[in-house]
C-alpha atoms as a PDB file:
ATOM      1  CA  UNK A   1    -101.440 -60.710 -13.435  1.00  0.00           C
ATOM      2  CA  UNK A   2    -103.581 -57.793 -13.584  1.00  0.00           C
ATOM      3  CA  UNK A   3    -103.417 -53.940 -14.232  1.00  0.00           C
ATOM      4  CA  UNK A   4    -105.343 -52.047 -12.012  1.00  0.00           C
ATOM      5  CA  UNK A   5    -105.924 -48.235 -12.077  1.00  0.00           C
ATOM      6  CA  UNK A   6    -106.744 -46.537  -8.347  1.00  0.00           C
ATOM      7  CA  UNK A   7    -107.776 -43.417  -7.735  1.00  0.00           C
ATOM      8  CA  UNK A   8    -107.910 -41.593  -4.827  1.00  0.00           C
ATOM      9  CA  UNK A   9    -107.205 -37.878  -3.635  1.00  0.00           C
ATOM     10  CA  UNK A  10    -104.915 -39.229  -0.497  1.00  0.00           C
ATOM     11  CA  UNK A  11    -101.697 -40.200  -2.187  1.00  0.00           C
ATOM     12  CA  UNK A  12    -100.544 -42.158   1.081  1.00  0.00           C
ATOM     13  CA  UNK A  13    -103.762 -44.361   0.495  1.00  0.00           C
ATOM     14  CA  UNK A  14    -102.958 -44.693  -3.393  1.00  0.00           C
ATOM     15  CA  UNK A  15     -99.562 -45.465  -2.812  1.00  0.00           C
ATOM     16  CA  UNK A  16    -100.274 -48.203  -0.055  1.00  0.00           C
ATOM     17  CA  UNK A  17    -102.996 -49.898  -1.658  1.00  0.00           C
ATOM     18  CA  UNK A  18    -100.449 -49.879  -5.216  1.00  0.00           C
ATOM     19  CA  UNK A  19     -97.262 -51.374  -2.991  1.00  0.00           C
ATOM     20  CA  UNK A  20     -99.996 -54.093  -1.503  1.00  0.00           C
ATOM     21  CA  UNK A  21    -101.347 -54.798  -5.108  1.00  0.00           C
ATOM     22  CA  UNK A  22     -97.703 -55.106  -6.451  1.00  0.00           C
ATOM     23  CA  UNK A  23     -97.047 -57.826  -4.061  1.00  0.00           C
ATOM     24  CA  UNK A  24     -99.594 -59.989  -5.207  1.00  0.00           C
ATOM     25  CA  UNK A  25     -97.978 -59.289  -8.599  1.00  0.00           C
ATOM     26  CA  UNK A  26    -100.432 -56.628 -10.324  1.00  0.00           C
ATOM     27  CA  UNK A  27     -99.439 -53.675 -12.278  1.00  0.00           C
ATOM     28  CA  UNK A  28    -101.010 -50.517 -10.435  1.00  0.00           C
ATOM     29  CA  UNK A  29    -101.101 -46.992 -11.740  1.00  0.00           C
ATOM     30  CA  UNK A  30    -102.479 -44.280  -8.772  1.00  0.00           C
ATOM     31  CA  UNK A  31    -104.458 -41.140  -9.699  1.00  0.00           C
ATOM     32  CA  UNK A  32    -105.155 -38.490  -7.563  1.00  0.00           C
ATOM     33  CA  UNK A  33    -107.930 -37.008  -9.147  1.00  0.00           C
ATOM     34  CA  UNK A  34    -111.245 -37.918 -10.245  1.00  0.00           C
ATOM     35  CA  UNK A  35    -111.482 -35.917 -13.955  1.00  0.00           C
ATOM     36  CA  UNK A  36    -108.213 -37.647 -15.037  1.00  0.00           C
ATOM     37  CA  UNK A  37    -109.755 -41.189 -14.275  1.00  0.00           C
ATOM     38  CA  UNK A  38    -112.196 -41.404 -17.913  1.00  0.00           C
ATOM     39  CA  UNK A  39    -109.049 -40.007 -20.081  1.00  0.00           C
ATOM     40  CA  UNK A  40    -107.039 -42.985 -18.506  1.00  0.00           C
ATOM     41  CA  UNK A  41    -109.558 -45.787 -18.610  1.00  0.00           C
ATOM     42  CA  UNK A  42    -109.925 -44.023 -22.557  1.00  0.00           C
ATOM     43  CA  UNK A  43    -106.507 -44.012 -23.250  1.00  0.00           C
ATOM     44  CA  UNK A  44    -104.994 -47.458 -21.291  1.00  0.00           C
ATOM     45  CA  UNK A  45    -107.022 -50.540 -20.836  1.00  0.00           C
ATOM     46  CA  UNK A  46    -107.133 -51.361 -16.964  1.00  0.00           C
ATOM     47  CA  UNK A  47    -108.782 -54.842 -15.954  1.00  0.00           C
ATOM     48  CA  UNK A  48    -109.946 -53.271 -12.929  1.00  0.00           C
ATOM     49  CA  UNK A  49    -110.613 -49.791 -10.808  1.00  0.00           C
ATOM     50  CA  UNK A  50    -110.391 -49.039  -7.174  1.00  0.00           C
ATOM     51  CA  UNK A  51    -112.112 -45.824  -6.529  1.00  0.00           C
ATOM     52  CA  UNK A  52    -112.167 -43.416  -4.133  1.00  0.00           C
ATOM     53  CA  UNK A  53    -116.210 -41.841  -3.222  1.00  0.00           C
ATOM     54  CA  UNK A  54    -115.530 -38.909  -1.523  1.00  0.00           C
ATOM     55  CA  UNK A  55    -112.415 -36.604  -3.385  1.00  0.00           C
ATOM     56  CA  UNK A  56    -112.986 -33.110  -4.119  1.00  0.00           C
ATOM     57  CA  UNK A  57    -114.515 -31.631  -7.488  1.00  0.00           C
ATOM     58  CA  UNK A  58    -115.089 -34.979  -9.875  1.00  0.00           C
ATOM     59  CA  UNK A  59    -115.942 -37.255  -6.970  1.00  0.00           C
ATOM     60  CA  UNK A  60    -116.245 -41.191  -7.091  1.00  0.00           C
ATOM     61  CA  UNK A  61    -120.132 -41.079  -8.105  1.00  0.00           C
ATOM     62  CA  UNK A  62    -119.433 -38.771 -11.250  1.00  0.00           C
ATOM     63  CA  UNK A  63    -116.173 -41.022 -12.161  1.00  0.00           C
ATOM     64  CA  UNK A  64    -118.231 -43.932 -12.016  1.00  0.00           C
ATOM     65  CA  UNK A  65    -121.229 -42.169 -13.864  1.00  0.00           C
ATOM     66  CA  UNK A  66    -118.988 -41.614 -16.551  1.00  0.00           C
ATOM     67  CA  UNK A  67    -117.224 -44.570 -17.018  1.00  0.00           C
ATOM     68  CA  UNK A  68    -120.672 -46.723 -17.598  1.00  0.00           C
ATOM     69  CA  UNK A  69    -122.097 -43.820 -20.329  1.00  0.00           C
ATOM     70  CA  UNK A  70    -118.419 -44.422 -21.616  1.00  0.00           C
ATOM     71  CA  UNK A  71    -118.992 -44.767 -25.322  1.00  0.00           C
ATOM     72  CA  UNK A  72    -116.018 -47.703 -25.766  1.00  0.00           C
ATOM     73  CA  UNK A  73    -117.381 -50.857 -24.532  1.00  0.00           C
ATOM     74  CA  UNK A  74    -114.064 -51.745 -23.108  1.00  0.00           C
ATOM     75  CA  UNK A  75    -113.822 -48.945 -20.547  1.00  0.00           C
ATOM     76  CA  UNK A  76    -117.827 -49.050 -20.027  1.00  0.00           C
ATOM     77  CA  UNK A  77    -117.297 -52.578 -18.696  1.00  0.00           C
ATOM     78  CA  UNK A  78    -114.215 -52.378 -16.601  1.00  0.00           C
ATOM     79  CA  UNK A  79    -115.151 -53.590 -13.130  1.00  0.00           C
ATOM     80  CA  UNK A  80    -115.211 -50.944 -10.798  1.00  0.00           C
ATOM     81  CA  UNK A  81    -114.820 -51.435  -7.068  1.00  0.00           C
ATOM     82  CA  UNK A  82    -116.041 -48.895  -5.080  1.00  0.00           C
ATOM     83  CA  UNK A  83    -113.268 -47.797  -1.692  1.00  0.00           C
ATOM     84  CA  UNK A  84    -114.803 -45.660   0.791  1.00  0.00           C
ATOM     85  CA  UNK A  85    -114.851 -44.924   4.866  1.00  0.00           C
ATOM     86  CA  UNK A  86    -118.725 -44.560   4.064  1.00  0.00           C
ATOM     87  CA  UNK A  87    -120.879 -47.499   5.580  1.00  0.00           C
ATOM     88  CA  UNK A  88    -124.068 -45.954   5.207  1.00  0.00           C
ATOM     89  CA  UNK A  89    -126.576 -48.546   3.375  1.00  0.00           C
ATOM     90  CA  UNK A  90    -128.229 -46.095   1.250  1.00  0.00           C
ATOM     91  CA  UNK A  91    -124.656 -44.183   0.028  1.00  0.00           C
ATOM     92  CA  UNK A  92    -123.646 -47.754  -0.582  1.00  0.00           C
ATOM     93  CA  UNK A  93    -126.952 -48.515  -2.205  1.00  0.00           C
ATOM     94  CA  UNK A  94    -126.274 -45.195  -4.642  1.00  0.00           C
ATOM     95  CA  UNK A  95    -123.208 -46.553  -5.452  1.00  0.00           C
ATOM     96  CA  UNK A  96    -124.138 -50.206  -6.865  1.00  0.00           C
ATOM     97  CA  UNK A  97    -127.007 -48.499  -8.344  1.00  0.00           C
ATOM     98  CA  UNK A  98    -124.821 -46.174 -10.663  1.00  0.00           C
ATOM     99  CA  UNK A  99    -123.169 -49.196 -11.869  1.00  0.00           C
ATOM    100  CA  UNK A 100    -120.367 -50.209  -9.333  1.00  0.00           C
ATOM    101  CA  UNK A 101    -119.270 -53.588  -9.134  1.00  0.00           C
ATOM    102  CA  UNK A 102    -118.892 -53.811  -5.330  1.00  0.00           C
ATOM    103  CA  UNK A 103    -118.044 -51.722  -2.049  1.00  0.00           C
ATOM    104  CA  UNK A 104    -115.172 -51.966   0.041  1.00  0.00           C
ATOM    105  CA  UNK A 105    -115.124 -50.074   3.506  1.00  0.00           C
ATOM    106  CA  UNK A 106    -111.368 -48.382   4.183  1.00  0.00           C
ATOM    107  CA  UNK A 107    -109.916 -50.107   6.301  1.00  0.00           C
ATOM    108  CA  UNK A 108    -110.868 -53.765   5.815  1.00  0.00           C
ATOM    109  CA  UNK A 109    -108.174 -56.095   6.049  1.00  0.00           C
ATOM    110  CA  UNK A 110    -105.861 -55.965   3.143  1.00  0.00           C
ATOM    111  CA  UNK A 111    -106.192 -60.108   2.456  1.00  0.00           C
ATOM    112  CA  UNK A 112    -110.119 -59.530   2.453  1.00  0.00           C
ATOM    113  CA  UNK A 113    -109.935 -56.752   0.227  1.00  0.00           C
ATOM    114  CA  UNK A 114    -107.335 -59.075  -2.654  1.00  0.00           C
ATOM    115  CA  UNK A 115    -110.266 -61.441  -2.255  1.00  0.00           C
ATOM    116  CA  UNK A 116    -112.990 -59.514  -3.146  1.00  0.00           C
ATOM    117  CA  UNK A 117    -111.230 -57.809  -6.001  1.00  0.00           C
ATOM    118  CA  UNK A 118    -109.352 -61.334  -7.274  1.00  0.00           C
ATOM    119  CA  UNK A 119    -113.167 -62.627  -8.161  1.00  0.00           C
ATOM    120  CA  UNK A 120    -113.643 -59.653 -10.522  1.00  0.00           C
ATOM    121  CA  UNK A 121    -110.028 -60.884 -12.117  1.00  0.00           C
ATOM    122  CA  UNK A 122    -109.810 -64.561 -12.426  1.00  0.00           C
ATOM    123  CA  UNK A 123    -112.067 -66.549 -15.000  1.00  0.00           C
ATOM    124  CA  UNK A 124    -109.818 -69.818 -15.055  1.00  0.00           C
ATOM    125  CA  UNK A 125    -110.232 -70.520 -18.968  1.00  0.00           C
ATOM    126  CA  UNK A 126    -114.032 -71.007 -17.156  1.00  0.00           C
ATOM    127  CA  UNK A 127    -116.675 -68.834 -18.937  1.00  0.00           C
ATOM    128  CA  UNK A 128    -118.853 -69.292 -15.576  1.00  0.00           C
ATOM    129  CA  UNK A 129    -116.435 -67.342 -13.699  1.00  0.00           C
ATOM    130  CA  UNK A 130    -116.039 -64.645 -15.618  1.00  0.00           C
ATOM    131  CA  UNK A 131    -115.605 -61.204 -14.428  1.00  0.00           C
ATOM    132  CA  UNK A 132    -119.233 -59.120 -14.730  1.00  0.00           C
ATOM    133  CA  UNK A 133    -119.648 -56.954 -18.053  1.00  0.00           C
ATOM    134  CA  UNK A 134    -117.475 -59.588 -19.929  1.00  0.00           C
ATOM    135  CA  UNK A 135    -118.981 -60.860 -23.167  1.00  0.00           C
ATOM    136  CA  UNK A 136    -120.195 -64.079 -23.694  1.00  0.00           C
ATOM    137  CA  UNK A 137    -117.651 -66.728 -24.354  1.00  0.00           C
ATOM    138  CA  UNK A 138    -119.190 -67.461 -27.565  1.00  0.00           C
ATOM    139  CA  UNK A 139    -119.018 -63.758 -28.571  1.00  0.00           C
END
C-alpha cells in the first residue's frame, strides 16, 4: 500500500505504531532521531511521515521546518502528520503553520488514527482526492 517513515525518540512508540501500520499492509521504516529524518526523506521516497514534536536536539518543529525548505519537490511535499501528547491549541496551531499536514494526539485510538492518515494516502484514480502538495493531474 503505502511506505511510511516515523520518527520518534521512544522506540516502543515507533515500533508499535510500525507493527499497527504493517497490519493494514504499509511498509514502515522507524527513526529515532530527528537529524536523520531530511537524509531519509532525501535519500528514500516515503508517501507519508508520522512525526514525533517533542524528541531531544532536532525536534519535530525543526524536522518539519526542513522538510518544506527541502529543495526536491518530492520530499518538500510529502504529507507530514504531526504525533504528539501536546493538546495545546496554539503548539498545535505552530505546527500546521510550519507546514504540517495534520495533528494527531498520542493516544487516540489506533482505527482513528489509520483514518486520518489513509485520506493523505488514497486518491482512487480521482484527482479530487488527492493527497495535499500533489501536482495537478494534468501536470
Amino acid at each position: 500500500m503505502a511506505d511510511l517513515l516515523i520518527i520518534d525518540d521512544t522506540p516502543e512508540t515507533c515500533d508499535l505504531l510500525a507493527r499497527m501500520f504493517a497490519r493494514h499492509g504499509h511498509a514502515t521504516a522507524c527513526l529515532h532521531d530527528g537529524g536523520a529524518a531530511v537524509a531519509a526523506l532525501s535519500s528514500h521516497r516515503f508517501d507519508l511521515v508520522i512525526l514525533d514534536v517533542m524528541m531531544p536536539g532536532t525536534d519535530g518543529f525543526d524536522v518539519l521546518t526542513a522538510v518544506r525548505a527541502a529543495p526536491d519537490d518530492a520530499v518538500r511535499h510529502t504529507p507530514v502528520v504531526l504525533y504528539s501528547a501536546i493538546s495545546d491549541p496554539d503548539v498545535i496551531q505552530r505546527g500546521l503553520s510550519l507546514g504540517a499536514d495534520d495533528w494527531i494526539i498520542k493516544g487516540m485510538p489506533f482505527p482513528m488514527m489509520h483514518k486520518r492518515v489513509e485520506r493523505f494516502l488514497t486518491t482512487d484514480g480521482d484527482p479530487t482526492n488527492a493527497p495535499p502538495g500533489s501536482p495537478p493531474a494534468d501536470a
